[in-house]
Protein backbone atom coordinates (compact mmCIF):
# COMPACT_ATOMS: atom_id res chain seq x y z
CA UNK A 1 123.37 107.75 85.16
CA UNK A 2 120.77 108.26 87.82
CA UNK A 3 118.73 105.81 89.83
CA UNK A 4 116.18 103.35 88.86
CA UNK A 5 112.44 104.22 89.50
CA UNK A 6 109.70 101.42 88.80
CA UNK A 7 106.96 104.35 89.24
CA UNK A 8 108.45 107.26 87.86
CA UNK A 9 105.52 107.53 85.25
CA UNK A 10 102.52 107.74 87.15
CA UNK A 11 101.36 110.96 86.89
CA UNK A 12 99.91 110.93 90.80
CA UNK A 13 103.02 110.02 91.91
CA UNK A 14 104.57 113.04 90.44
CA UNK A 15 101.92 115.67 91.33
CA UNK A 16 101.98 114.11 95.21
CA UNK A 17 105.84 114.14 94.36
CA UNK A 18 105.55 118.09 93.69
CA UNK A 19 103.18 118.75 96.11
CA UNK A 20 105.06 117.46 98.94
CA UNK A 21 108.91 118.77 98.48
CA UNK A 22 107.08 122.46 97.49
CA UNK A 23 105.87 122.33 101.23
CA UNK A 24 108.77 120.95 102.61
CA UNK A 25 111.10 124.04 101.00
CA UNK A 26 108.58 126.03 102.53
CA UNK A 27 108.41 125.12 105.51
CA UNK A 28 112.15 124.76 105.81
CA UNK A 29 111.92 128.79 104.79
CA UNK A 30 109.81 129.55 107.04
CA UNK A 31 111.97 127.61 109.65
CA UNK A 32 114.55 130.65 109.23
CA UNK A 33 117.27 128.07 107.87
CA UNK A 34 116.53 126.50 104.90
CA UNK A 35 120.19 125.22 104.17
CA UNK A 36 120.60 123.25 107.85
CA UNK A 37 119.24 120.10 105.61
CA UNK A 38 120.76 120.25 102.43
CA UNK A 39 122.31 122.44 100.43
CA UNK A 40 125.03 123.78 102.39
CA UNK A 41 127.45 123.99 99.65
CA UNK A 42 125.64 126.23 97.15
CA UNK A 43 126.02 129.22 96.43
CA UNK A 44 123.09 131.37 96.71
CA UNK A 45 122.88 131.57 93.48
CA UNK A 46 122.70 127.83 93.05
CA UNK A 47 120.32 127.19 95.97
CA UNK A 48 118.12 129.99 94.15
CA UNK A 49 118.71 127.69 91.01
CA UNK A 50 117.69 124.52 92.92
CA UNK A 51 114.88 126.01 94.32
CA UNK A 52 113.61 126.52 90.63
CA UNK A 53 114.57 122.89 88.85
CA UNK A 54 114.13 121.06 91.49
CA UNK A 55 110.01 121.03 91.15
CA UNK A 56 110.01 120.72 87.55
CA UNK A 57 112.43 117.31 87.66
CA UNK A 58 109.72 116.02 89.89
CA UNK A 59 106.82 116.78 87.44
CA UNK A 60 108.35 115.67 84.59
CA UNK A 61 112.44 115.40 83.90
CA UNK A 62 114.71 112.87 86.20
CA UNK A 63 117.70 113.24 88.39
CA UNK A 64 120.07 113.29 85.41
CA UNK A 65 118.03 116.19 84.23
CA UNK A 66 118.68 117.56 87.79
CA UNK A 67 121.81 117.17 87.66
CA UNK A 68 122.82 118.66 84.64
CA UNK A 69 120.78 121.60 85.99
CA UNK A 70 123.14 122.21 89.11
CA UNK A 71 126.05 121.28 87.27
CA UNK A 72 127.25 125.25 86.57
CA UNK A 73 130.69 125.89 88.82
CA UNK A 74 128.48 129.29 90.33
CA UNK A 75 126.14 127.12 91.43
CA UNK A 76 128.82 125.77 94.37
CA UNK A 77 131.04 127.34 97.13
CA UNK A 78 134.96 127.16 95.71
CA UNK A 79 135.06 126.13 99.31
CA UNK A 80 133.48 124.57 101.96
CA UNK A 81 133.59 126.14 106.19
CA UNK A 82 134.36 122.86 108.43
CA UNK A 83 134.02 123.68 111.86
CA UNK A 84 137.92 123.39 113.77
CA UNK A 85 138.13 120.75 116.79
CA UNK A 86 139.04 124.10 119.70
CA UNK A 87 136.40 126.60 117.85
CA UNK A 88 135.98 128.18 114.48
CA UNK A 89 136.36 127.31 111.03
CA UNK A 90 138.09 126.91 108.11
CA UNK A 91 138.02 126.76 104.39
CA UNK A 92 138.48 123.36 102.89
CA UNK A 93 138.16 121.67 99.66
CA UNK A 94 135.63 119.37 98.75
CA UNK A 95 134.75 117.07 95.84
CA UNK A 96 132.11 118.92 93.84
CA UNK A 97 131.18 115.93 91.94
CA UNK A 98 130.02 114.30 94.89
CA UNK A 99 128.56 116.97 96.56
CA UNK A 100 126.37 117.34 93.17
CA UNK A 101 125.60 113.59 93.42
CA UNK A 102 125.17 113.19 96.30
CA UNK A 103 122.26 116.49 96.52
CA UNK A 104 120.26 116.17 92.98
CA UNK A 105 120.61 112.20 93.39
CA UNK A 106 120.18 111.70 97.11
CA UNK A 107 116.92 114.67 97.23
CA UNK A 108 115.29 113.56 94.11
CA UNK A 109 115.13 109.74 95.48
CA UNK A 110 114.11 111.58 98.88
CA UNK A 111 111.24 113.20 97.31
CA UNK A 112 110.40 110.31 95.36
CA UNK A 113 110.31 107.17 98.28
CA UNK A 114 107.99 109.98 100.04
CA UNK A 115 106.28 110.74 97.20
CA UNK A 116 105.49 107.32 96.25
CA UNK A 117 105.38 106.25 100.03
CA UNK A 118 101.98 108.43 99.87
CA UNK A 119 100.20 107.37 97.00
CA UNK A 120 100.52 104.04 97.14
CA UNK A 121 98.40 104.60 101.17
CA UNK A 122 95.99 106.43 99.10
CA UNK A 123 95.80 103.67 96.40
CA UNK A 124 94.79 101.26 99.39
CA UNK A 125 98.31 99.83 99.76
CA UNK A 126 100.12 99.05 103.06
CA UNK A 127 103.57 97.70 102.44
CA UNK A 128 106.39 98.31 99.78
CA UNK A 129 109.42 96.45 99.19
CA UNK A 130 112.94 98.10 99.41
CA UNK A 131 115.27 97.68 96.10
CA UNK A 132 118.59 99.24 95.35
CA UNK A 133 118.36 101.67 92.64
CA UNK A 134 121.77 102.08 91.50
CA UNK A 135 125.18 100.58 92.36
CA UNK A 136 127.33 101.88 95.54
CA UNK A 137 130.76 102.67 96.05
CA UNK A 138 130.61 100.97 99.03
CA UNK A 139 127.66 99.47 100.07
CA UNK A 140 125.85 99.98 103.74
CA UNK A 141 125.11 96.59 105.55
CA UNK A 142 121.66 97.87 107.28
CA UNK A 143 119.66 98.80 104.22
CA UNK A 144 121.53 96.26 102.19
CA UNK A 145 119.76 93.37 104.32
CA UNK A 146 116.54 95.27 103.62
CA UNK A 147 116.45 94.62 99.64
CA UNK A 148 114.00 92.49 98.19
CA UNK A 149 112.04 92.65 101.99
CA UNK A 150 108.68 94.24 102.22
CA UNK A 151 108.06 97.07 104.83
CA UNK A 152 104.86 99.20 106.10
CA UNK A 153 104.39 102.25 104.02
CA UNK A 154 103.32 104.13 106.85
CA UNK A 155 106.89 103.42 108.87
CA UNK A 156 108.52 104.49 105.27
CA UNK A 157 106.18 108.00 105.54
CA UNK A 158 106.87 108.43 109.29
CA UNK A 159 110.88 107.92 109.02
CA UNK A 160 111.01 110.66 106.43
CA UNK A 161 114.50 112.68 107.25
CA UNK A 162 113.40 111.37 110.92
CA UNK A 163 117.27 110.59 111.58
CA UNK A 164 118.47 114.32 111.00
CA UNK A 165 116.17 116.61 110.90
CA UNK A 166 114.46 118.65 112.46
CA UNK A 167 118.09 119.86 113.20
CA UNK A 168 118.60 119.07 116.32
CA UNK A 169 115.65 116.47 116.81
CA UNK A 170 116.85 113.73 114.59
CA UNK A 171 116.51 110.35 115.67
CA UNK A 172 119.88 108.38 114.35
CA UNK A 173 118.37 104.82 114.67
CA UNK A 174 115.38 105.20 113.58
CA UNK A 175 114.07 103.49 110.82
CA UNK A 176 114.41 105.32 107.36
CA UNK A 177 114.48 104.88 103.97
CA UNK A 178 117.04 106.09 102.46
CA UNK A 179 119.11 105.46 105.55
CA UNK A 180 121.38 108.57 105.14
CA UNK A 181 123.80 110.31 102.27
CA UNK A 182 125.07 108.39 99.37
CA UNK A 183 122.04 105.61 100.56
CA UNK A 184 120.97 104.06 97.12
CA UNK A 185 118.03 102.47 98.19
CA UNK A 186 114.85 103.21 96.98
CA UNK A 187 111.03 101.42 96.98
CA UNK A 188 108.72 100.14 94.79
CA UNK A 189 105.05 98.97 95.06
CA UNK A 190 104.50 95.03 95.98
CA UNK A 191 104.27 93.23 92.76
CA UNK A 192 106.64 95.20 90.71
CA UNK A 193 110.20 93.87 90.16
C-alpha cells in the first residue's frame, strides 16, 4: 500500500499538483538529461510510460495506481551500469521492487508535498506540519524528529529537490522535505491530523 495523504482530494491541490511536475519534466527535457534525477533504471520504454501515467495519478488515481502502472518487467533495465572505483562501469543487479517503490512512491509524494506546499501559500497559509505517511524499513533520525512539528511552507517550496538537483548544484544539508530516497515523510495543512 502507498502513503497516506490528508489532502489528496482537493481538487486545487491536484490541478497545482499537475501543473507543477508537467513543467518540471519539461524543463528537465529541455535540460538535455531528463534521467540525471530519476529514472535511471527504465527503460525507454518505461520512462516513455512514466512520462504518460505519471500526470494522470496526480489528477486523479494514487501511487498504488502508479505503481501498478510501471510494474511491466519492459518498463526496467535487466541491469543497472554502476560506475567502477579506477574508471568505467559495469552491469549489476538491482532489486526492481525497490527501485519501483522507491520511483512511483518517492515522486508521487515529491509532487504532492510541492504540490500541496503551493496551495496551501495561495490559500493564505504559512506553515505545515510534517507527518510520516507510511512505515520505514529503517527509519531516518533527521526527519523523524521533524513529525508532528510545524514548518514554513515557503522553506518546504524552496528545499524542493534543493539537496540533489540541479545535478551538480545540490545542496546536501539543506533543509528538505522529503529528505532524500526511501524518505516517508510527507505534510499536511495545520489543523489536520
Amino acid at each position: 500500500m502507498g502513503f497516506q495523504y490528508h489532502h489528496l482530494e482537493d481538487a486545487d491541490v491536484r490541478q497545482t499538483m499537475v501543473e507543477l511536475w508537467s513543467a518540471e519534466w519539461e524543463d528537465m527535457h529541455s535540460s538535455g538529461h531528463p534521467r540525471d534525477c530519476y529514472g535511471k533504471q527504465l527503460t525507454d520504454e518505461g520512462w516513455e510510460n512514466y512520462g504518460s501515467v505519471m500526470p494522470v495519478a496526480l489528477s486523479e488515481k494514487d501511487d498504488d495506481w502508479l505503481r501498478a502502472e510501471m510494474a511491466d518487467p519492459a518498463f526496467w533495465m535487466p541491469k543497472y551500469p554502476r560506475r567502477k572505483p579506477k574508471g568505467g562501469f559495469t552491469m549489476v543487479e538491482y532489486n526492481k521492487r525497490d527501485a519501483l517503490e522507491r520511483l512511483c512512491f518517492g515522486e508521487f509524494n515529491i509532487a504532492y508535498i510541492r504540490g500541496l506546499a503551493t496551495t496551501l501559500l495561495v490559500r493564505g497559509e504559512t506553515e505545515c506540519i510534517v507527518y510520516r505517511a507510511d512505515l520505514a524499513y529503517e527509519p531516518r533520525g533527521e526527519c523523524s524528529e521533524w513529525e508532528g512539528e510545524q514548518f514554513p511552507l515557503q522553506d518546504v517550496v524552496d528545499g524542493h529537490r534543493i539537496r540533489y538537483w540541479p545535478l551538480g548544484q545540490g545542496q546536501p544539508g539543506a533543509f528538505s522535505i522529503p529528505t532524500g530516497p526511501n524518505c516517508h515523510h510527507s505534510i499536511h495543512a495545520v489543523g489536520v491530523a
